[in-house]
C-alpha atoms as a PDB file:
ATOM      1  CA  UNK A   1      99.236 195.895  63.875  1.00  0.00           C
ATOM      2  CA  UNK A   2      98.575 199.629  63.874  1.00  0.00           C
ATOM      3  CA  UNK A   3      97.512 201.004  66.712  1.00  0.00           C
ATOM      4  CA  UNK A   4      94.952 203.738  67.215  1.00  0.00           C
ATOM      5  CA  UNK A   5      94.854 205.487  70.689  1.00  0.00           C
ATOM      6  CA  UNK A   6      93.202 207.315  73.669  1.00  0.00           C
ATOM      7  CA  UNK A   7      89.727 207.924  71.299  1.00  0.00           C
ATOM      8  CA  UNK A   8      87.269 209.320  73.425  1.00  0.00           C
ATOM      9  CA  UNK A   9      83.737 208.136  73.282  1.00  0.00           C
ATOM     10  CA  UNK A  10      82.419 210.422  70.925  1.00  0.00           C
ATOM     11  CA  UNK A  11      85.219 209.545  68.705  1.00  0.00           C
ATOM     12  CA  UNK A  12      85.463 205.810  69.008  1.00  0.00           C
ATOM     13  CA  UNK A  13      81.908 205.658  67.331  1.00  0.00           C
ATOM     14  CA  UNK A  14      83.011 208.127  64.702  1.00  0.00           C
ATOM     15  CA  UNK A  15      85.687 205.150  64.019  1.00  0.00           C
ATOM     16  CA  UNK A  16      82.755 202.822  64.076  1.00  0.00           C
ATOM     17  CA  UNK A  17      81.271 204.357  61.252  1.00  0.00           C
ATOM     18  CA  UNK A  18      84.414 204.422  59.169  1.00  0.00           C
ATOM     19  CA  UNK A  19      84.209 201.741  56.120  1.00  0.00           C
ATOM     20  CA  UNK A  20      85.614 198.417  57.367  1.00  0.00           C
ATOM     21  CA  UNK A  21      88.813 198.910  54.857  1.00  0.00           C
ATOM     22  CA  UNK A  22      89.697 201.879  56.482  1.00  0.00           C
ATOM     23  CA  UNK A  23      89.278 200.052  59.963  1.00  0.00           C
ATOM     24  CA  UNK A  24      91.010 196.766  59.383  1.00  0.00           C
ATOM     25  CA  UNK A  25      94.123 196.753  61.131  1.00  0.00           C
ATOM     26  CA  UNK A  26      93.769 199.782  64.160  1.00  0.00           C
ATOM     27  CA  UNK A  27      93.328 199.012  67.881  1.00  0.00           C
ATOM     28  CA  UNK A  28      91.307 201.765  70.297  1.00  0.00           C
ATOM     29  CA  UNK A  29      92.238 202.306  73.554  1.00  0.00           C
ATOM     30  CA  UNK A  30      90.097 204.741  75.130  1.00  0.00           C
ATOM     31  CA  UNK A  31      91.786 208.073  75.981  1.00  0.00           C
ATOM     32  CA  UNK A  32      92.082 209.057  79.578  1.00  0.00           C
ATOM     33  CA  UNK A  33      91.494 212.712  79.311  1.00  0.00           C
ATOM     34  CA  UNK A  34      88.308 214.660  78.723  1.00  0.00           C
ATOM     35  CA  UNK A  35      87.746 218.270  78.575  1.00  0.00           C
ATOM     36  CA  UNK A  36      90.084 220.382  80.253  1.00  0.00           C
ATOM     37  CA  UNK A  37      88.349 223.299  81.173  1.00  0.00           C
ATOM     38  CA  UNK A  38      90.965 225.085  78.863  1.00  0.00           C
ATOM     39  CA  UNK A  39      89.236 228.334  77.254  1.00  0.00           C
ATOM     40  CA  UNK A  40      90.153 230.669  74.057  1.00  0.00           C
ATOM     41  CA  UNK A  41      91.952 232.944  76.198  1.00  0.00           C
ATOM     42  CA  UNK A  42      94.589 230.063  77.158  1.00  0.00           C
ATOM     43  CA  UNK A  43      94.843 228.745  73.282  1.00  0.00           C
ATOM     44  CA  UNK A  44      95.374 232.819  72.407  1.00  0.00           C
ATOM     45  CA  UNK A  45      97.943 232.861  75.278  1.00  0.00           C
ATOM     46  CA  UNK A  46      99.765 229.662  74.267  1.00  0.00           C
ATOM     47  CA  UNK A  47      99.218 231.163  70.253  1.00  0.00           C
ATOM     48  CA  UNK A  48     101.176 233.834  71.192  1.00  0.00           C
ATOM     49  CA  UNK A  49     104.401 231.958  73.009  1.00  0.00           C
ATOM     50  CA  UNK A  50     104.877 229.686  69.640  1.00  0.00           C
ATOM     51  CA  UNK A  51     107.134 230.658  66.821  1.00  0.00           C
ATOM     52  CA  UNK A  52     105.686 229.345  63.964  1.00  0.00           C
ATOM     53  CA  UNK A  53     108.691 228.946  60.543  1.00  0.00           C
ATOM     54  CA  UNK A  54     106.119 227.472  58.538  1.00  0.00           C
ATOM     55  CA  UNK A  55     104.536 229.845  56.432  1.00  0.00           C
ATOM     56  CA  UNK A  56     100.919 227.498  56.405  1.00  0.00           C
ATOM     57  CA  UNK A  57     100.797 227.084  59.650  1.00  0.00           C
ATOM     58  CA  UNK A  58     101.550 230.901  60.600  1.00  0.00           C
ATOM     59  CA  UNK A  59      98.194 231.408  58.185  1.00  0.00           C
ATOM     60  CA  UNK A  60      96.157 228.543  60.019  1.00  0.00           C
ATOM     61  CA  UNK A  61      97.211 230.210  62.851  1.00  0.00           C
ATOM     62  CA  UNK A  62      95.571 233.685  62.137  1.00  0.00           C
ATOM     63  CA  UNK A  63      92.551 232.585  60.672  1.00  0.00           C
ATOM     64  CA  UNK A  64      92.033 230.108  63.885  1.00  0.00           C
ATOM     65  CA  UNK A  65      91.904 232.999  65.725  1.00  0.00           C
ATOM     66  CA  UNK A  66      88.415 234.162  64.112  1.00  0.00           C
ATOM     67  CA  UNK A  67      87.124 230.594  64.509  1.00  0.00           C
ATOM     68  CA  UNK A  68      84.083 230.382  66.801  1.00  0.00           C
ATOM     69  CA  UNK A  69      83.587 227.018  66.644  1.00  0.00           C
ATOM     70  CA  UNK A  70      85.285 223.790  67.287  1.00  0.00           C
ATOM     71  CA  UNK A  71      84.030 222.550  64.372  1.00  0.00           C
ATOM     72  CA  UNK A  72      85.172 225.596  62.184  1.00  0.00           C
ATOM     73  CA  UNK A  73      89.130 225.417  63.713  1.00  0.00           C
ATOM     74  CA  UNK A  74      88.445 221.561  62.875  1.00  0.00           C
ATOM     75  CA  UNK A  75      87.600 222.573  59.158  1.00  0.00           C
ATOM     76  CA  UNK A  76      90.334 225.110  58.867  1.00  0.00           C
ATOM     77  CA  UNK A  77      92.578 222.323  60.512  1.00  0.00           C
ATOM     78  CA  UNK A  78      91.821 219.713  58.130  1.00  0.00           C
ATOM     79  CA  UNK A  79      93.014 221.852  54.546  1.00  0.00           C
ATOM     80  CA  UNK A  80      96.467 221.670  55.993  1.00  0.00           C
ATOM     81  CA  UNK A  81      99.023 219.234  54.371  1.00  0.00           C
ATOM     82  CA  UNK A  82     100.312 217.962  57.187  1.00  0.00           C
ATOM     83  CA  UNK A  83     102.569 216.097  55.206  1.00  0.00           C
ATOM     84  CA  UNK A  84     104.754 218.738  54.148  1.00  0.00           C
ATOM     85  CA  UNK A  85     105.054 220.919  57.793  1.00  0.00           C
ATOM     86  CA  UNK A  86     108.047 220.299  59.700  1.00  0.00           C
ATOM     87  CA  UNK A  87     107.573 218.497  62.567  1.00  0.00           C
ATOM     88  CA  UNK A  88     108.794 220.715  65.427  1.00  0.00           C
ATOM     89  CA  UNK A  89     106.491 223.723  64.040  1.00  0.00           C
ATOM     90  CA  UNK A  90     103.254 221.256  64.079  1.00  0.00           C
ATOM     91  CA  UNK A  91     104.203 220.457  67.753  1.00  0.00           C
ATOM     92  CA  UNK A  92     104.086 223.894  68.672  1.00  0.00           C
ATOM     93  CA  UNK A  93     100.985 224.141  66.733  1.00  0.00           C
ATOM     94  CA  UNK A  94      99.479 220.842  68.889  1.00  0.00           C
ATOM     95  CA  UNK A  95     100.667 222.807  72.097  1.00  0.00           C
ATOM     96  CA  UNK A  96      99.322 226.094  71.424  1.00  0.00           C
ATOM     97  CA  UNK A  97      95.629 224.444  70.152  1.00  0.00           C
ATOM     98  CA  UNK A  98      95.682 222.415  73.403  1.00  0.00           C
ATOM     99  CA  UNK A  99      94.036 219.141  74.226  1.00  0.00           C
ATOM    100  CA  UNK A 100      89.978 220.338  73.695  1.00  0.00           C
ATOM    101  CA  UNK A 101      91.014 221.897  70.045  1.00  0.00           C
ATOM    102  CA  UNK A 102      92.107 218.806  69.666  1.00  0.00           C
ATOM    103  CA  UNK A 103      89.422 217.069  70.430  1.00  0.00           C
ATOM    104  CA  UNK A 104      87.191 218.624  68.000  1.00  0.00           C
ATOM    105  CA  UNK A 105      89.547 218.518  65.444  1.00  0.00           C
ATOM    106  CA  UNK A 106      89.740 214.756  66.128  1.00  0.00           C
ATOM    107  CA  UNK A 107      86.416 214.128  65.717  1.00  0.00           C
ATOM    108  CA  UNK A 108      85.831 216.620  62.451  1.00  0.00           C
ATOM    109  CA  UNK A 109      88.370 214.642  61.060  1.00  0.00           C
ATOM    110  CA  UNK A 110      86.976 210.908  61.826  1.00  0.00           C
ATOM    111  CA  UNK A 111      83.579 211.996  60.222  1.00  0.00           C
ATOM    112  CA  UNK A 112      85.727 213.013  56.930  1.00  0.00           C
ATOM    113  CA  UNK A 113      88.179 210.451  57.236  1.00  0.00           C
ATOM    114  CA  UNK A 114      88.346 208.782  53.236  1.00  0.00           C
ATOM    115  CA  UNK A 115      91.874 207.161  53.124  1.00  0.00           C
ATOM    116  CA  UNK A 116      94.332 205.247  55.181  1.00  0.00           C
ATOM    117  CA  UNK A 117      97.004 207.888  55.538  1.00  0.00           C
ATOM    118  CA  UNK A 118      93.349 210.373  57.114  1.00  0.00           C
ATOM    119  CA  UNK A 119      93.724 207.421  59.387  1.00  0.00           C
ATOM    120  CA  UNK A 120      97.226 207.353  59.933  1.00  0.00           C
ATOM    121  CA  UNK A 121      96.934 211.472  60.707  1.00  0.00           C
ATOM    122  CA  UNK A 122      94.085 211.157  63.203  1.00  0.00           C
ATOM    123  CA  UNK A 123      95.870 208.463  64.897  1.00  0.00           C
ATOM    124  CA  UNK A 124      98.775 210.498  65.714  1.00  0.00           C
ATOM    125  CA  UNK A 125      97.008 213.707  66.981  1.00  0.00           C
ATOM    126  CA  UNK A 126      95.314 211.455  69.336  1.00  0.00           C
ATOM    127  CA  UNK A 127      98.095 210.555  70.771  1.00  0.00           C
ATOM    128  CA  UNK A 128      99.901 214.234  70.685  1.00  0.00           C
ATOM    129  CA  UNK A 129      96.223 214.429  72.607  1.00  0.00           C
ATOM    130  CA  UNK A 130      97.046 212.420  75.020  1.00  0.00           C
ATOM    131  CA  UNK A 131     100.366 213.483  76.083  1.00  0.00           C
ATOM    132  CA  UNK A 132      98.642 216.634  76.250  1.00  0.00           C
ATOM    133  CA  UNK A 133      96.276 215.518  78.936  1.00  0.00           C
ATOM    134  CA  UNK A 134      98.864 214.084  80.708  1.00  0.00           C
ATOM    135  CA  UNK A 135     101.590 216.824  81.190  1.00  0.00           C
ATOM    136  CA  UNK A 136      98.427 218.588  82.449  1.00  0.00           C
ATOM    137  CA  UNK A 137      97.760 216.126  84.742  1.00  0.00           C
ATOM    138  CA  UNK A 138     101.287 216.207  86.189  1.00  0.00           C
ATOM    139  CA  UNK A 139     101.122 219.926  86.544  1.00  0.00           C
END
């Protein structure tokens, strides 16, 4: 069974709404975080620790800073191939967005979820989410 975690209420009845194919098979746990408090200032602060190799990611990266929105960086965030960025430079990525870009980008991409790998995507940013929220917990 695949497993689907830490989807916050907003974003559990996003899944709801999903087609039944695309929900067949996932488990929701709900997520123990909620909003951090973090603001832009952090995410620009973290932005600027990162090195970024990948060249789509270093242009995400400079257009999210003009976002305004949550939804917007969720946009921008969801014309990225994930699929072809190496995996360290998307964790730096998850780290320097922080858990409440995350968020919205989690939900932006549950209401424009069409296939079962969008599924398979969302899945595992919630749960980069959630390790998120808890190494900020701890510290």
């Amino acid at each position: 069974m695949n497993t689907l975690y830490f989807l916050q209420i907003s974003e559990k009845a996003a899944f709801d709404r999903l087609p039944d194919a695309l929900k067949e098979g996932w488990k929701i746990a709900t997520s123990a975080g909620g909003k951090t408090g973090d603001t832009p200032e952090r995410c620009l602060l973290r932005a600027s620790l990162i090195r970024l190799h990948d060249p789509v990611l270093r242009n995400f990266l400079d257009k999210a800073k003009t976002c305004n929105t949550e939804k917007e960086l969720a946009v921008l965030f969801s014309r990225i191939d994930l699929g072809s960025v190496h995996p360290d430079d998307l964790l730096e990525l998850v780290f320097a967005l922080g858990p409440d870009a995350l968020s919205g980008i989690i939900l932006q991409l549950l209401t424009s979820a069409k296939t079962d790998q969008d599924v398979l995507g969302i899945a595992a940013l919630s749960f980069l989410r959630e390790e998120l929220f808890a190494a900020s917990a701890a510290s």
